[in-house]
Protein backbone atom coordinates (compact mmCIF):
# COMPACT_ATOMS: atom_id res chain seq x y z
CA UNK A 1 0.00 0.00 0.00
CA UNK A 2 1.53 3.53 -0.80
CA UNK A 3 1.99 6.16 1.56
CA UNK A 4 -0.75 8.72 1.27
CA UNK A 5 1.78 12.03 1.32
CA UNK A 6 4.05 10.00 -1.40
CA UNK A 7 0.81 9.63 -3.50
CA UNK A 8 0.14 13.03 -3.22
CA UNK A 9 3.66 14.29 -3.74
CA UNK A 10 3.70 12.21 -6.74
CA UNK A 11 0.35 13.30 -7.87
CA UNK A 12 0.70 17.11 -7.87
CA UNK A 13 4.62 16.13 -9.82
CA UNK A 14 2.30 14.38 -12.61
CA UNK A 15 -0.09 17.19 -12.64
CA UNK A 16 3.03 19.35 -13.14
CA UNK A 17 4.55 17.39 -16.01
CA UNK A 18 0.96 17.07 -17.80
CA UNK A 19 0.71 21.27 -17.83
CA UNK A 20 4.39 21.45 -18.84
CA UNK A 21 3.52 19.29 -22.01
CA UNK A 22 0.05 21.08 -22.35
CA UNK A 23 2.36 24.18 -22.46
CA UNK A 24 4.30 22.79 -24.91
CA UNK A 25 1.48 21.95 -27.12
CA UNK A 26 -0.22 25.31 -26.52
CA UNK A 27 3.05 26.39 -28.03
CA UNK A 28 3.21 24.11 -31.35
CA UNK A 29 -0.35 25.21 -32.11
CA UNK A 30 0.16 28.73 -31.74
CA UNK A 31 3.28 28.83 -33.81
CA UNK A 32 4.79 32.49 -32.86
CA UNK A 33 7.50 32.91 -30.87
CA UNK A 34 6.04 36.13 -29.08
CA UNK A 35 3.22 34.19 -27.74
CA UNK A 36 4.98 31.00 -27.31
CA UNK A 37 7.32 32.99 -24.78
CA UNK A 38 4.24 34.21 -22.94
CA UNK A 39 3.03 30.84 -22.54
CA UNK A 40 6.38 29.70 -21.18
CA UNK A 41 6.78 32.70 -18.63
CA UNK A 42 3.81 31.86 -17.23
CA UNK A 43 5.08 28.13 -16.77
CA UNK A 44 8.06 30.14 -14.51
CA UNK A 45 4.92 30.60 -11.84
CA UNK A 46 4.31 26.58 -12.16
CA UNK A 47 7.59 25.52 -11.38
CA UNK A 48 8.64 27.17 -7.82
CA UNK A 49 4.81 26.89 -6.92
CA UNK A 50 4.93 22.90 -7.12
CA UNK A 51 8.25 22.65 -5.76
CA UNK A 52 7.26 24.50 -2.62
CA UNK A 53 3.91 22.57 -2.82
CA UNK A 54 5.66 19.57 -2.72
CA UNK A 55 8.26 20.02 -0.79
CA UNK A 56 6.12 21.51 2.06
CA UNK A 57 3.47 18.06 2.01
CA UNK A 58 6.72 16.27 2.51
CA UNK A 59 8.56 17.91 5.71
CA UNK A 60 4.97 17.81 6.85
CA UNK A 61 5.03 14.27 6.77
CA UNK A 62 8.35 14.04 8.09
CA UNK A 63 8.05 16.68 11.05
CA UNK A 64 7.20 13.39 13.44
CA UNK A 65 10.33 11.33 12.61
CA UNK A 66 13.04 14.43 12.26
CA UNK A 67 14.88 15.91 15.46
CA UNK A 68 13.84 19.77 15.64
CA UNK A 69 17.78 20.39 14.61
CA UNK A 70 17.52 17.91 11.71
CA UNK A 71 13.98 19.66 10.39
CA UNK A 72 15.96 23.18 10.63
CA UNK A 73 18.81 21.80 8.31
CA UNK A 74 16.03 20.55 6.28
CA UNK A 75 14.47 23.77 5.99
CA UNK A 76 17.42 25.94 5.82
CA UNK A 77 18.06 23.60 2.69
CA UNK A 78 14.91 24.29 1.20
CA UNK A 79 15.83 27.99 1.45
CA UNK A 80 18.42 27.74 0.11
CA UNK A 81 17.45 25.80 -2.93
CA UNK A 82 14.52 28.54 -2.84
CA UNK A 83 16.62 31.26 -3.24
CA UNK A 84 18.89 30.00 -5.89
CA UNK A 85 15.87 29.18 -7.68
CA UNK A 86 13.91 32.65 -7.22
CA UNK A 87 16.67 35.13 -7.22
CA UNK A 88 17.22 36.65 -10.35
């Protein structure tokens, strides 16, 4: 039996993949690279969005088996992988 926070992990990671190849569907049909790019910006929201989605269900499910100085390396990770992500 899977674990009901790996389904869901896994779930919202499929969800993800089906809009990137929506996107890049969206962008064969429309054939123009001006709108092509706006249809790929807006894929920049999906990305850190399902990342921190995902990432978030996961410590959740975690926060019983992690020390509280193991969670805040976990975290501090995650903000760090944030930030390289996000900053521009």
């Amino acid at each position: 039996m899977l674990n009901k926070i790996v389904m869901t992990m896994a779930s919202l990671r499929l969800l993800s993949g089906t809009v990137e190849i929506c996107a890049a569907l969206i962008m064969l049909r429309l054939n123009q690279i001006d709108k092509a790019l706006a249809v790929n910006s807006a894929l920049a929201l999906v990305g850190p969005l399902v990342l921190i989605t995902t990432t978030t269900i996961g410590l959740v499910g975690l926060s019983d088996k992690l020390s509280p100085g193991k969670f805040l390396w976990v975290v501090a990770g995650v903000a760090c992988l944030l930030i390289g992500i996000l900053k521009k």
